[in-house]
Protein backbone atom coordinates (compact mmCIF):
# COMPACT_ATOMS: atom_id res chain seq x y z
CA UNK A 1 -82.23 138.14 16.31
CA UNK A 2 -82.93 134.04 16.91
CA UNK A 3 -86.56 134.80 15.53
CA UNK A 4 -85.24 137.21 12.40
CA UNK A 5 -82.83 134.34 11.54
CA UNK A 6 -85.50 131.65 11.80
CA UNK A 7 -88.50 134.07 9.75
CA UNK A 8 -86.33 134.87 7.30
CA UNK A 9 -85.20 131.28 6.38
CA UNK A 10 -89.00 130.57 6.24
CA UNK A 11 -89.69 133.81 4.25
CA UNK A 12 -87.32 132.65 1.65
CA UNK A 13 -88.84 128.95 1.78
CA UNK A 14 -92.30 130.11 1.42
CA UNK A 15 -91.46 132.84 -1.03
CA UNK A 16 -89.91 130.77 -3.70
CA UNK A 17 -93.29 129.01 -3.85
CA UNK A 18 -95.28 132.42 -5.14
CA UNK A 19 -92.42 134.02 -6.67
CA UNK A 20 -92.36 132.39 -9.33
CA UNK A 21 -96.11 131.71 -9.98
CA UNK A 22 -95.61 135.71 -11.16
CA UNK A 23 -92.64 134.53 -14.19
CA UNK A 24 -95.32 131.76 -14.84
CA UNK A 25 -96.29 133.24 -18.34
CA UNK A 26 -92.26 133.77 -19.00
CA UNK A 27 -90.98 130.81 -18.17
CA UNK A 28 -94.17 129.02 -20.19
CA UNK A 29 -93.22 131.02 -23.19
CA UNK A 30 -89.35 130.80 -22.73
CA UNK A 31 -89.45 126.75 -21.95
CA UNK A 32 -92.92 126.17 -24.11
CA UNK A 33 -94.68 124.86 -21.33
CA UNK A 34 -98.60 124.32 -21.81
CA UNK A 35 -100.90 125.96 -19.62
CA UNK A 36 -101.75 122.50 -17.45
CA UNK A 37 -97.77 121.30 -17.61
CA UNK A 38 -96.85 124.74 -16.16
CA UNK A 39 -98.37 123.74 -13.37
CA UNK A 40 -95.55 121.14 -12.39
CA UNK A 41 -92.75 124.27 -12.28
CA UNK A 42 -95.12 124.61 -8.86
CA UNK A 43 -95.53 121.26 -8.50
CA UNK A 44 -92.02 120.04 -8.18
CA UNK A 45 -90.87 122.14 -5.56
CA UNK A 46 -93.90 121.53 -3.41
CA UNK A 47 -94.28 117.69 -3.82
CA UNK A 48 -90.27 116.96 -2.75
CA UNK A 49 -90.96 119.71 -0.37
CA UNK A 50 -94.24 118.00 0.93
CA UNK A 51 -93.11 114.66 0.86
CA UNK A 52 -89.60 114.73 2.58
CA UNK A 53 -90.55 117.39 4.90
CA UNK A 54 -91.07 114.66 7.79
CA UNK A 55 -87.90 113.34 6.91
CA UNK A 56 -85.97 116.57 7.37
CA UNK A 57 -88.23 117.09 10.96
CA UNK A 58 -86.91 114.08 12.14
CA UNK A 59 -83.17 115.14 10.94
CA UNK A 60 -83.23 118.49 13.13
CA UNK A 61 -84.48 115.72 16.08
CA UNK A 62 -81.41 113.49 15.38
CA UNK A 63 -78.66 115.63 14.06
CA UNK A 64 -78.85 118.67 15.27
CA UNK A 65 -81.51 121.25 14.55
CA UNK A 66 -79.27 123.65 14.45
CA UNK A 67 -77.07 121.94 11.93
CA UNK A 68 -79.54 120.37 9.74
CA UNK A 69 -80.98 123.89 9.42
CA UNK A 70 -77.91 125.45 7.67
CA UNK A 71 -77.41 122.37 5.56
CA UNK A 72 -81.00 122.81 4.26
CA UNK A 73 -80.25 126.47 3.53
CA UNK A 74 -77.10 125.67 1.60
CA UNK A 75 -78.85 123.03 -0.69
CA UNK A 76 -82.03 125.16 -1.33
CA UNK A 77 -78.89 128.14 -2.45
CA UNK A 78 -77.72 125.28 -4.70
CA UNK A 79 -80.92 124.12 -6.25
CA UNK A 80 -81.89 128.04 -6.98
CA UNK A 81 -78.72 128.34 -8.54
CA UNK A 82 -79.21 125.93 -11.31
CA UNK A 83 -82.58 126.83 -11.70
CA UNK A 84 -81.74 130.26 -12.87
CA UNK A 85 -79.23 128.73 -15.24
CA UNK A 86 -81.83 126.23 -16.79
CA UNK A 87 -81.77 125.88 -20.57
CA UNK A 88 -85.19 123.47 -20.65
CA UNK A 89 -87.80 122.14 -18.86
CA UNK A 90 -86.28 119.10 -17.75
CA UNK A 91 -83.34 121.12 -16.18
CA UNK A 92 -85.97 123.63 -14.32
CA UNK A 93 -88.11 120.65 -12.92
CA UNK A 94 -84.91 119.24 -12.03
CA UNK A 95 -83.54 122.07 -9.57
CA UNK A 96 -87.24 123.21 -8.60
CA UNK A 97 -87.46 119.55 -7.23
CA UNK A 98 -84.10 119.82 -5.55
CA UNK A 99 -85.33 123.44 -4.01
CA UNK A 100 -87.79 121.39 -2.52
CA UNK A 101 -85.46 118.85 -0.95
CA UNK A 102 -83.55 121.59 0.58
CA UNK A 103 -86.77 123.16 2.35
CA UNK A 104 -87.83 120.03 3.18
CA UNK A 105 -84.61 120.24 5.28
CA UNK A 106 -84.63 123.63 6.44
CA UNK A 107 -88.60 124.62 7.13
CA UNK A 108 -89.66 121.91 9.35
CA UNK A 109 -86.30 122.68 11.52
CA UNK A 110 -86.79 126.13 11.60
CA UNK A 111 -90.31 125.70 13.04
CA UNK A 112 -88.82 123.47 16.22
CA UNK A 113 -86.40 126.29 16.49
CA UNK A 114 -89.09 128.43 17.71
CA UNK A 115 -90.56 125.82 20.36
CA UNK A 116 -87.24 124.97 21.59
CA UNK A 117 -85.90 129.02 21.68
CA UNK A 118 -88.89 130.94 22.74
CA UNK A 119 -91.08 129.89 26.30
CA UNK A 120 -94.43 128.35 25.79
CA UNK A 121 -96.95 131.02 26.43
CA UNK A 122 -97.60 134.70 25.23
CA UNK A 123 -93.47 134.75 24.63
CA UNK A 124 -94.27 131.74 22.02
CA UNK A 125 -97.30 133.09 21.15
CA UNK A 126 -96.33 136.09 19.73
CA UNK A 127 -93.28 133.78 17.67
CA UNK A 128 -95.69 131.70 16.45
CA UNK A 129 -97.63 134.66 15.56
CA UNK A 130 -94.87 136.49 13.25
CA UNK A 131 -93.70 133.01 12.12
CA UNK A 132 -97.29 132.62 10.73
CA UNK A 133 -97.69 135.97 9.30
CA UNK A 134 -93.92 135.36 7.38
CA UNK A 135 -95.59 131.88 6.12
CA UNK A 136 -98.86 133.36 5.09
CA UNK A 137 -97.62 136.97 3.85
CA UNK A 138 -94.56 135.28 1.88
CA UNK A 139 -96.64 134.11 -1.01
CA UNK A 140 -97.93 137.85 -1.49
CA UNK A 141 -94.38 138.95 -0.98
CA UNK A 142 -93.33 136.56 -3.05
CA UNK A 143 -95.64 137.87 -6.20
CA UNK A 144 -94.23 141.59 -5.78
CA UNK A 145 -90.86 140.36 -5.76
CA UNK A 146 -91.02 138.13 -8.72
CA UNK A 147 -92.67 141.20 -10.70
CA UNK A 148 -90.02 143.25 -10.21
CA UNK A 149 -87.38 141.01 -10.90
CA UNK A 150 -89.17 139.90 -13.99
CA UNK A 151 -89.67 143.29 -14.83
CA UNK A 152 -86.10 144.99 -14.80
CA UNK A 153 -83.95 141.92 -15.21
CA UNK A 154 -85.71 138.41 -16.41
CA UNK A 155 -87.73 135.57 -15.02
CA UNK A 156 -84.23 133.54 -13.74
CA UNK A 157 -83.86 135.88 -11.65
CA UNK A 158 -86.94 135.28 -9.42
CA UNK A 159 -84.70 131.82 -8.50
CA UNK A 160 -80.94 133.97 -8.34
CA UNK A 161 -81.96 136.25 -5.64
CA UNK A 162 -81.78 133.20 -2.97
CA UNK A 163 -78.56 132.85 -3.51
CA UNK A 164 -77.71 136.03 -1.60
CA UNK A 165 -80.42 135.70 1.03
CA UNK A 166 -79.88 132.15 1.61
CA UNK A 167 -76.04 132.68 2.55
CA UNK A 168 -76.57 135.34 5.19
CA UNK A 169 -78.87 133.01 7.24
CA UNK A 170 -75.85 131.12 7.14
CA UNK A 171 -73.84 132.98 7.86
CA UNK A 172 -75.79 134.38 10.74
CA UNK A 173 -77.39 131.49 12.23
CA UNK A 174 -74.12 130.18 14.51
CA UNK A 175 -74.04 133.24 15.85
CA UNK A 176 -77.68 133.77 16.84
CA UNK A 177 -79.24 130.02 17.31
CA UNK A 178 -77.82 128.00 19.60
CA UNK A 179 -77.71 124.21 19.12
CA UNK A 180 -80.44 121.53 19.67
CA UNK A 181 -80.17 119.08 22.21
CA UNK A 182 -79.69 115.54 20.15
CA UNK A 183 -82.30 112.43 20.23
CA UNK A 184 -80.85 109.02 19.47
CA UNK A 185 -83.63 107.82 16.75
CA UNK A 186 -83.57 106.17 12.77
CA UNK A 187 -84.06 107.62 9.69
CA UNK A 188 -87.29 106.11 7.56
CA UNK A 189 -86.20 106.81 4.16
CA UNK A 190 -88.75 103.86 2.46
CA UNK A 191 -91.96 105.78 3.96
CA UNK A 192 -90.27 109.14 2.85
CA UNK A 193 -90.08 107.59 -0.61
CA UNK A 194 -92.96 105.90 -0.89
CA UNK A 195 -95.31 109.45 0.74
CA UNK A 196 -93.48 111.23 -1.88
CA UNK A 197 -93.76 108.91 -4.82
CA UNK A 198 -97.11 108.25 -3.68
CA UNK A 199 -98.30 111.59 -3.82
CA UNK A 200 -96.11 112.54 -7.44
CA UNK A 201 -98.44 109.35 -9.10
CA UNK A 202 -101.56 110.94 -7.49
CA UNK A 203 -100.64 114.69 -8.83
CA UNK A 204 -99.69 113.43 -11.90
CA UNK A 205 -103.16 111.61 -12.82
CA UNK A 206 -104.84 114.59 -12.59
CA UNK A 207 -102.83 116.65 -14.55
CA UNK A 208 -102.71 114.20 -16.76
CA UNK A 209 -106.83 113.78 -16.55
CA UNK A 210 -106.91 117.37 -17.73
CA UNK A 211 -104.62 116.89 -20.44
CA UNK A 212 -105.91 113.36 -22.17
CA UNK A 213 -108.92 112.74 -20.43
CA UNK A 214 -110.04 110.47 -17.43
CA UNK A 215 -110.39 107.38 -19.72
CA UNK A 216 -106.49 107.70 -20.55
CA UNK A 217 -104.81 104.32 -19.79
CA UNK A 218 -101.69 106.45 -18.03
CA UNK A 219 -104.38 108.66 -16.20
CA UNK A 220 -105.53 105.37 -14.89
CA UNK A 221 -102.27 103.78 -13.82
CA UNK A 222 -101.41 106.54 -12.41
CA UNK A 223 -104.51 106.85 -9.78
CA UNK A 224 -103.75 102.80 -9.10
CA UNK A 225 -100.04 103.27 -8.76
CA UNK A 226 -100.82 106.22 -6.06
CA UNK A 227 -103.07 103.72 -4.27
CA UNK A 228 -100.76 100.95 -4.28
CA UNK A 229 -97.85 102.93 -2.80
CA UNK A 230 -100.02 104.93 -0.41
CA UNK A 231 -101.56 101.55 0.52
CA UNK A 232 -97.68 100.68 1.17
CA UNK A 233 -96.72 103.71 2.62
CA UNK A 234 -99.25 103.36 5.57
CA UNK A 235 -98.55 99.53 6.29
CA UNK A 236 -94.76 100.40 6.17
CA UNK A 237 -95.50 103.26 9.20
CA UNK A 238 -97.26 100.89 10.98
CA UNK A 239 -94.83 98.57 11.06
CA UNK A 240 -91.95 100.90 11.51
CA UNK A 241 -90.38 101.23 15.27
CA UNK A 242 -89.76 105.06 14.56
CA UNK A 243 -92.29 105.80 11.35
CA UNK A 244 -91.54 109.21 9.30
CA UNK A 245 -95.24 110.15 10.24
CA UNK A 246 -96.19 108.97 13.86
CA UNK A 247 -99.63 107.90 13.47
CA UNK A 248 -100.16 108.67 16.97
CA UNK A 249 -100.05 112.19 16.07
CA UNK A 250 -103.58 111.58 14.60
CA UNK A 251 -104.95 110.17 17.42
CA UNK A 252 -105.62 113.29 19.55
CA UNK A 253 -108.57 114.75 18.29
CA UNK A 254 -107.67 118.91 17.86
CA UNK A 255 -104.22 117.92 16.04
CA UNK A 256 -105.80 115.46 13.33
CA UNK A 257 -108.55 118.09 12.49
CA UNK A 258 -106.01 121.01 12.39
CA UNK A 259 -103.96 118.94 10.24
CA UNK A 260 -107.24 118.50 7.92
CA UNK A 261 -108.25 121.63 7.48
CA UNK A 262 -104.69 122.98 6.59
CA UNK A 263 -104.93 120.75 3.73
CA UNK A 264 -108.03 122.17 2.32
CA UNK A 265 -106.94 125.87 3.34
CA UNK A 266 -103.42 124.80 1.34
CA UNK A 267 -105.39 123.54 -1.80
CA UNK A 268 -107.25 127.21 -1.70
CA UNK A 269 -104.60 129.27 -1.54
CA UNK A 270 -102.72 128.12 -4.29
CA UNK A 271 -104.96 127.82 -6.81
CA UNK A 272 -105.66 131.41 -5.90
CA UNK A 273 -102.26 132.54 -6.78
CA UNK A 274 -101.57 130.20 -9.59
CA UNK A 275 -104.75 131.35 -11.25
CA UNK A 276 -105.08 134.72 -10.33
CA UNK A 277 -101.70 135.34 -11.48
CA UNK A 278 -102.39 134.05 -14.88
CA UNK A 279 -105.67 135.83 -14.88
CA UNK A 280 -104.20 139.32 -14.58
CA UNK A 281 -101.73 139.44 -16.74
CA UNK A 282 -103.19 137.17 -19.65
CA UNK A 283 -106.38 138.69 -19.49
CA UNK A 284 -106.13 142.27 -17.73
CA UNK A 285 -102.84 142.80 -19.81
CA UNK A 286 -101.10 143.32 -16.12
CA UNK A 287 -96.87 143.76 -16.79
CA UNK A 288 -95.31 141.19 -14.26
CA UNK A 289 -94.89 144.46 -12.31
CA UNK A 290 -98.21 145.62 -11.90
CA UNK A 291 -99.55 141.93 -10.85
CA UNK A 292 -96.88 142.12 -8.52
CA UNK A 293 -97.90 144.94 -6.95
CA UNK A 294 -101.80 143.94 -7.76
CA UNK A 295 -101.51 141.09 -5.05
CA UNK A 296 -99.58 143.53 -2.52
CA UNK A 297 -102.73 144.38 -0.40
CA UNK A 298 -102.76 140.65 0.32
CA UNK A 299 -99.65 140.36 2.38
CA UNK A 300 -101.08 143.32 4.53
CA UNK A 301 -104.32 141.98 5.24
CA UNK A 302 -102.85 138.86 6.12
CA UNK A 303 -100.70 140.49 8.95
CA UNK A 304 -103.87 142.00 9.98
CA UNK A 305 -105.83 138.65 10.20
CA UNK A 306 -102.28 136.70 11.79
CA UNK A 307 -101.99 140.16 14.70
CA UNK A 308 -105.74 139.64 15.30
CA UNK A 309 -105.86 136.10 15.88
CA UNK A 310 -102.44 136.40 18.00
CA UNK A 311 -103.80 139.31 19.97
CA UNK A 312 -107.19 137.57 21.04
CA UNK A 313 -106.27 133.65 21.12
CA UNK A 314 -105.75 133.74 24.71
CA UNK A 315 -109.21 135.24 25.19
CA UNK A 316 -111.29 133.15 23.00
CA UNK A 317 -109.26 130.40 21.97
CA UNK A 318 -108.20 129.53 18.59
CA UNK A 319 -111.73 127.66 17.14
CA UNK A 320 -113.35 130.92 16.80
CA UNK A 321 -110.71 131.99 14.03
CA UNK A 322 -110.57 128.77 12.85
CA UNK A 323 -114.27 128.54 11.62
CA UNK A 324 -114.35 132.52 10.68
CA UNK A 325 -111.05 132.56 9.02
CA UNK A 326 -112.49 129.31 7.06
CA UNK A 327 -115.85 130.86 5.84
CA UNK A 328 -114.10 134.15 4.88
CA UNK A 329 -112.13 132.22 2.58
CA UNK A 330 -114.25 130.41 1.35
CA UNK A 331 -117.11 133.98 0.36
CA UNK A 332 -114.03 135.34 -1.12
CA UNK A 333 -113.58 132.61 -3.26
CA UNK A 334 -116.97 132.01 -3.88
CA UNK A 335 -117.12 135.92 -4.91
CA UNK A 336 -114.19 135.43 -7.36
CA UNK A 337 -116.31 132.70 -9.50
CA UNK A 338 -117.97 135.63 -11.08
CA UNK A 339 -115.00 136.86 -12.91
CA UNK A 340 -115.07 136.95 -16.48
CA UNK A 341 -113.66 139.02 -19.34
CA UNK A 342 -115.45 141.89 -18.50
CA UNK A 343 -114.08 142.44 -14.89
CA UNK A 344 -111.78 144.56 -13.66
CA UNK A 345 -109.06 144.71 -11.24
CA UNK A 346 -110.61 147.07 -8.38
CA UNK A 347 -113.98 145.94 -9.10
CA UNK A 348 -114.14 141.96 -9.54
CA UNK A 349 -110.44 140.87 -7.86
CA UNK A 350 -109.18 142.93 -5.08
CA UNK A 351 -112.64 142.68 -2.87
CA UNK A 352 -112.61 139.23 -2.94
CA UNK A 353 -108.79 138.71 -2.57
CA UNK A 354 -109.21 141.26 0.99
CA UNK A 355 -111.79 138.95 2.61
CA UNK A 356 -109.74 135.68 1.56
CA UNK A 357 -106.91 137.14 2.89
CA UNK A 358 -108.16 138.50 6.54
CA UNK A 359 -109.39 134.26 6.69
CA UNK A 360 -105.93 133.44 6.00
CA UNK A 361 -104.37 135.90 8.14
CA UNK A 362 -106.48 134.19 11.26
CA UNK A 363 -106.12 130.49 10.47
CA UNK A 364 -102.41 130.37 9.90
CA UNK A 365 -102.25 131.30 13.66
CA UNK A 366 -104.12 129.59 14.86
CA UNK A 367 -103.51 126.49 12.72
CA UNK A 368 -99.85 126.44 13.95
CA UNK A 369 -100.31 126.81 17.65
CA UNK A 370 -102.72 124.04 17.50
CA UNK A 371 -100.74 121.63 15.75
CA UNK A 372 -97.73 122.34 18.11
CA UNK A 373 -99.38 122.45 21.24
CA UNK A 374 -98.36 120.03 24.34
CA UNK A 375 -96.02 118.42 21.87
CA UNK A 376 -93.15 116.63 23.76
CA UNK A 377 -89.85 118.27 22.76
CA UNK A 378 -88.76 114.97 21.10
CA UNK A 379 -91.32 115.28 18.24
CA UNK A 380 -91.30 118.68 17.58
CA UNK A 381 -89.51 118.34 14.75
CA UNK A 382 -91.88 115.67 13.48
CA UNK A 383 -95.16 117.62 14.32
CA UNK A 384 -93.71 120.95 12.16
CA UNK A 385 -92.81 118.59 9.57
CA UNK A 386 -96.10 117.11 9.90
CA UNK A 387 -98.07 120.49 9.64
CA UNK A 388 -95.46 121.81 6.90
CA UNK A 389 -96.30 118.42 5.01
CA UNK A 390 -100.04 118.55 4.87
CA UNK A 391 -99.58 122.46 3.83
CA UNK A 392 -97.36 121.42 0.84
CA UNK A 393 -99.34 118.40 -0.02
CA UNK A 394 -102.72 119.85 -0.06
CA UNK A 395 -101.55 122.82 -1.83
CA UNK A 396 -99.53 120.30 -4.83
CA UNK A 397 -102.60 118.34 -4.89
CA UNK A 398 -105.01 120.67 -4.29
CA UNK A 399 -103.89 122.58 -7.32
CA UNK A 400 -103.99 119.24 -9.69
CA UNK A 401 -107.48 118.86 -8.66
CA UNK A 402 -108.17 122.61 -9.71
CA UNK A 403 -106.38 121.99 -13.08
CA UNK A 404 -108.20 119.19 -13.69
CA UNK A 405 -111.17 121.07 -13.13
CA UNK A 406 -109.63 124.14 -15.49
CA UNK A 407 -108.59 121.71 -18.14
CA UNK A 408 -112.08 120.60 -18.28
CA UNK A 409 -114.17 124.06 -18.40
CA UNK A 410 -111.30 125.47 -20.98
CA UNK A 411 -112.23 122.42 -22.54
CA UNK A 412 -115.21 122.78 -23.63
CA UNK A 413 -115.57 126.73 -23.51
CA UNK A 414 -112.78 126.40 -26.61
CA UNK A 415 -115.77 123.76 -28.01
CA UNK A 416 -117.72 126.75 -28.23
CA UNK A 417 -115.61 129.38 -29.32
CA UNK A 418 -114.04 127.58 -32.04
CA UNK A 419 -116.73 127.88 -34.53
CA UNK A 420 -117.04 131.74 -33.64
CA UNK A 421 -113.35 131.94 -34.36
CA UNK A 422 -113.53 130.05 -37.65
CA UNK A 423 -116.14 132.28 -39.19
CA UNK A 424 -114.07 135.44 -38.31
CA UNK A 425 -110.31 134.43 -38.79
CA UNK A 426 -108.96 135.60 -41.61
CA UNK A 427 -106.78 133.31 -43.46
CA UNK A 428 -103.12 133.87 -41.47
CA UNK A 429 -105.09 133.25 -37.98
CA UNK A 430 -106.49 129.90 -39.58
CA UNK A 431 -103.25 128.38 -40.28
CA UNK A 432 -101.71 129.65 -37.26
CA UNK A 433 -104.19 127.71 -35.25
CA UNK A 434 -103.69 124.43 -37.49
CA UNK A 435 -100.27 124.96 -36.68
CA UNK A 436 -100.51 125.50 -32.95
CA UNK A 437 -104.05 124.40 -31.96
CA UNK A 438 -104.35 128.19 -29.93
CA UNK A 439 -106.97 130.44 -30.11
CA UNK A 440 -105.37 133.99 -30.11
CA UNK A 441 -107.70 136.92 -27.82
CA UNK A 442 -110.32 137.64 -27.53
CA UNK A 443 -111.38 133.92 -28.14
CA UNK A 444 -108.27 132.32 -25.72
CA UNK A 445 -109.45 135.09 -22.91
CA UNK A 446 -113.00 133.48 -22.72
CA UNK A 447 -111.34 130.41 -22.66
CA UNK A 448 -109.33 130.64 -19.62
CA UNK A 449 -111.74 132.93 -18.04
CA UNK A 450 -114.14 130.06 -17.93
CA UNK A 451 -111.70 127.46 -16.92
CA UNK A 452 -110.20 129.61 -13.71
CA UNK A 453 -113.98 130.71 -12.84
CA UNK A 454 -114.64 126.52 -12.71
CA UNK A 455 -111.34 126.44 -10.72
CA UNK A 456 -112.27 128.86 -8.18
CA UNK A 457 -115.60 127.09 -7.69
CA UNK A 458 -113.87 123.98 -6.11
CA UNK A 459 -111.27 126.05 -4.09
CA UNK A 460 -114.65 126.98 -2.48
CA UNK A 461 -115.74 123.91 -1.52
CA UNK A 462 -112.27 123.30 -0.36
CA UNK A 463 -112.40 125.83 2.28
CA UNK A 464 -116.32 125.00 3.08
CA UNK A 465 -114.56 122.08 4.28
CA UNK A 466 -112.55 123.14 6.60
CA UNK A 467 -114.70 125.23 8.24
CA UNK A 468 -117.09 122.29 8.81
CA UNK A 469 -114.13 120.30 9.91
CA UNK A 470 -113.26 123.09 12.69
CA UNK A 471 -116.79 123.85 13.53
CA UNK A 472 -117.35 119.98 14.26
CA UNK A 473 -114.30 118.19 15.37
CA UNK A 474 -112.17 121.63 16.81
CA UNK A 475 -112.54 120.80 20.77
CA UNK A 476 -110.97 123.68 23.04
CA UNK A 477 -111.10 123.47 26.83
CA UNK A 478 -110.58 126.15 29.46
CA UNK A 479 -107.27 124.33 30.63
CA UNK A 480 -106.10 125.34 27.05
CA UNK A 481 -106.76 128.50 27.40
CA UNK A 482 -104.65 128.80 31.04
CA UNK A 483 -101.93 127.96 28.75
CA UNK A 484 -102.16 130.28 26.19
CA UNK A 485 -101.96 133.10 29.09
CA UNK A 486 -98.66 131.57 29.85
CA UNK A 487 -100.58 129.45 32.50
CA UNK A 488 -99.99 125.47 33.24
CA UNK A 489 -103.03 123.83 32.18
CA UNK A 490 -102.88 120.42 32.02
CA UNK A 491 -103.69 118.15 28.74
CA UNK A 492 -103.12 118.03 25.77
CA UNK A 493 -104.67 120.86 23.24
C-alpha cells in the first residue's frame, strides 16, 4: 500500500506533463497560442518543476518527508485547479508554473520514500522497478487520458481530474507512510532561484531564436543572461556550506554519467510526445481520442522494457541496458525522420514509437538505481531531486532546442510553399492569409511535416549521446552486482 501511495503521487506528477501535450491543439486554438509559444504550456510546469526540484529534496531531508510530501500534493491540487479555470494565457502559464512548484515538492520526496521504506536489494529493486515503469509509462498514460477527457468533456479538464486523485493520496498517505527521520540542515533558496531563472533565460532564447531569429537582440540577452546566472549559480554552490546541488554528487564517476545521459534521454522523449502529438492529429486528422489511444502501445512496451531490465539487472548489471536502451531510442527516432505527409499511422509511427519505447522501458531502470545507489540516507532526498532535476531540465530544454530546430525547417519549407499557394488560392484564401500569415492544408501539413521531421533528427543525436556516454564512462564492478542480489558489496556504484 506504501508503494501504491508513493506510484500514484508520481503517476499523477508525471502524467500532468503528457496529458496535456494531447489538448495541445485546444488549448492553442482556445488561448491563440502559436505553434512555438505553445510550447511554454509544457515548458512552465517542467522548468519550476526542474529547477526547484532540489529544493523540495532537501525539504523531505529537513522537514519531514513524509510531511513535505502531502504539502506538495495539496499545492499541485491547487495549481490544477486554477488551471482548469484559466481565461488566458497568462493565467494558464501562471498555474502550470505553480503545478510545477508543487511537484517539485512532492516527486523528489516520494522517490526517498522508496529508499527509506523498502530494503536495499531485490525488495528495492523491484520498487524501483514499478516506480520507473509509473515514471516512464505515465507520459503514455497521460496521452490516453487527456484524449478522452478532451473528447467527452473539454481540454480543462485534462488539469480538473487531479483534483480528485491528488486528495486521496492525501488522504491515504498518514495512514500508509510512516514518517521520515529529520536532518538538521539550511534551505538554499538563492541557488534554487538562480538554477531556475537560469535555465527559464536559456529556454527562452531558443524559443525565442525560432520565433525572431538568432540575430534578435532579446534572443541574445537572453543566452548572456542564462550564462551570467548559471555562471552565478555554480560559484554560489561552491561557496554554500549546504548547496541545493552537492557538487560532490558529480564526483563519483557512474552517478555524473547517469545523470548525463538522463538529460539527453529527457530531451528525446519529449519532443517525441510534443511532436508526435501534433503530428497526428494536425496532419493524420486523429480526434484527441484516437491519438490518445494511438500512443497507448507505448505505455505497454515500456513496462516490458522497465520488467526486463528489473528482472536481469542483478545478472548483468545495469550498463548493458543502459547502452541498448540508448541505441534503441535513438533507431526509433532516427526511423521517425522519414515521416512526411504521405505516412500513415501503422506504417510510418507506431514501428518506430515500439523500439523507442522498449529503450525507454530499460533505461528508466536502470537510470534510477544507478543514481540512487550507495547514497547515504541523508542525501537521498537530494540525489532524487537531483535525478528528477536533470529529467525535467533536459526535457524543458531539450524541447527548446527541438523547436528551435522546427521553427527553422517550418521556416523555410513555408519559403517554398508560399508561391505554390499563391498561384492556387483563390481570392478568400489570399486575404485570409494577409490577415493571419497561415497557410491552410495541404500547404500548412508540408510545413510542419518538415519542421517535426528536422526535430526528430536532433532528438537522435540526443540519444546517440547517451549511449556513447554509457558505453564510455558507465563503470560497473562485480561488488555492485553482490548488491543488487541483496548482497553487501562494498563501494560505491
Amino acid at each position: 500500500m506504501a508503494l501504491l501511495v508513493i506510484a500514484s503521487c508520481q503517476l499523477m506528477v508525471v502524467l500532468d506533463i503528457t496529458i496535456v501535450n494531447i489538448a495541445l491543439p485546444h488549448i492553442q486554438s482556445s488561448l491563440e497560442f502559436s505553434t512555438t509559444s505553445l510550447s511554454w504550456v509544457v515548458n512552465a510546469y517542467t522548468l519550476t518543476f526542474g529547477g526547484l526540484l532540489l529544493l523540495g529534496g532537501r525539504a523531505g531531508d529537513i522537514l519531514g518527508r513524509r510531511r513535505v510530501f502531502v504539502f506538495g500534493v495539496l499545492l499541485f491540487v491547487l495549481a490544477s485547479l486554477l488551471g482548469g479555470f484559466a481565461q488566458n494565457a497568462g493565467q494558464l502559464l501562471g498555474a502550470r508554473a505553480l503545478q510545477g512548484v508543487g511537484g517539485a515538492i512532492a516527486s523528489p520526496t516520494s522517490l526517498a520514500l522508496i529508499s527509506t521504506t523498502f530494503r536495499e536489494g531485490p525488495e528495492r529493486n523491484r520498487a524501483f522497478g514499478v516506480f520507473a515503469a509509473v515514471s516512464a509509462g505515465g507520459g503514455a498514460i497521460g496521452l490516453l487520458a487527456g484524449g478522452m477527457l478532451v473528447e467527452w468533456l473539454n481540454w480543462r479538464w485534462v488539469l480538473f481530474v487531479n483534483v480528485p486523485i491528488g486528495l486521496l493520496i492525501v488522504l491515504a498517505t498518514p495512514r500508509y507512510i510512516r514518517e521520515s527521520e529529520r536532518h538538521p540542515g539550511r534551505f538554499d533558496i538563492t541557488g534554487a532561484l538562480t538554477s531556475t531563472a537560469g535555465m527559464v533565460l536559456l529556454v527562452y532564447g531558443f524559443i525565442r531564436a525560432a520565433q525572431d531569429g538568432w540575430r534578435d537582440p532579446l534572443t541574445l540577452a537572453s543566452f548572456a543572461g542564462a550564462v551570467i546566472v548559471l555562471a552565478a549559480f555554480i560559484l554560489i554552490e561552491r561557496r554554500s556550506r549546504q548547496p541545493i546541488t552537492p557538487l560532490h554528487m558529480f564526483a563519483d564517476r557512474n552517478r555524473a554519467g547517469t545523470y548525463g545521459i538522463m538529460l539527453c534521454l529527457a530531451a528525446a522523449i519529449f519532443g517525441m510526445f510534443f511532436f508526435l502529438t501534433l503530428f497526428v492529429q494536425n496532419v493524420l486528422g486523429f480526434s484527441p481520442l484516437a491519438a490518445g489511444l494511438a500512443f497507448l502501445p507505448v505505455s505497454a512496451v515500456i513496462a516490458v522494457g522497465a520488467g526486463l531490465a528489473s528482472r536481469f539487472l542483478p545478472v548483468y548489471g545495469p550498463k548493458p541496458f543502459m547502452v541498448v536502451g540508448a541505441i534503441l531510442a535513438a533507431a526509433g527516432l532516427a526511423w521517425l525522420t522519414l515521416t512526411d505527409v504521405h505516412s500513415t499511422y501503422a506504417g510510418s509511427v507506431l514501428g518506430p514509437m515500439l523500439v523507442f519505447s522498449l529503450g525507454m522501458g530499460m533505461e528508466f531502470v536502470s537510470l534510477t538505481l544507478m543514481a540512487l545507489s550507495n547514497v547515504p540516507t541523508p542525501e537521498t532526498g537530494a540525489a532524487s531531486g537531483l535525478l528528477n532535476a536533470t529529467q525535467q531540465v533536459g526535457g524543458s530544454l531539450g524541447l527548446s532546442i527541438l523547436v528551435t530546430m522546427y521553427g527553422t525547417a517550418s521556416t523555410n519549407e513555408a519559403e517554398k510553399q508560399i508561391p505554390d499557394f499563391l498561384r492556387q488560392a483563390t481570392p478568400a484564401e489570399r486575404l485570409r492569409f494577409e490577415q493571419t500569415g497561415q497557410l491552410p492544408k495541404p500547404w500548412s501539413d508540408e510545413i510542419l511535416t518538415a519542421g517535426v521531421s528536422a526535430a526528430f533528427i536532433m532528438a537522435a543525436i540526443f540519444t546517440a549521446i547517451a549511449a556513447l556516454i554509457a558505453l564510455i564512462v558507465i563503470q560497473v564492478r562485480p561488488s555492485d552486482l553482490e548488491r543488487l542480489k541483496g548482497g553487501a558489496g562494498p563501494g560505491p556504484m
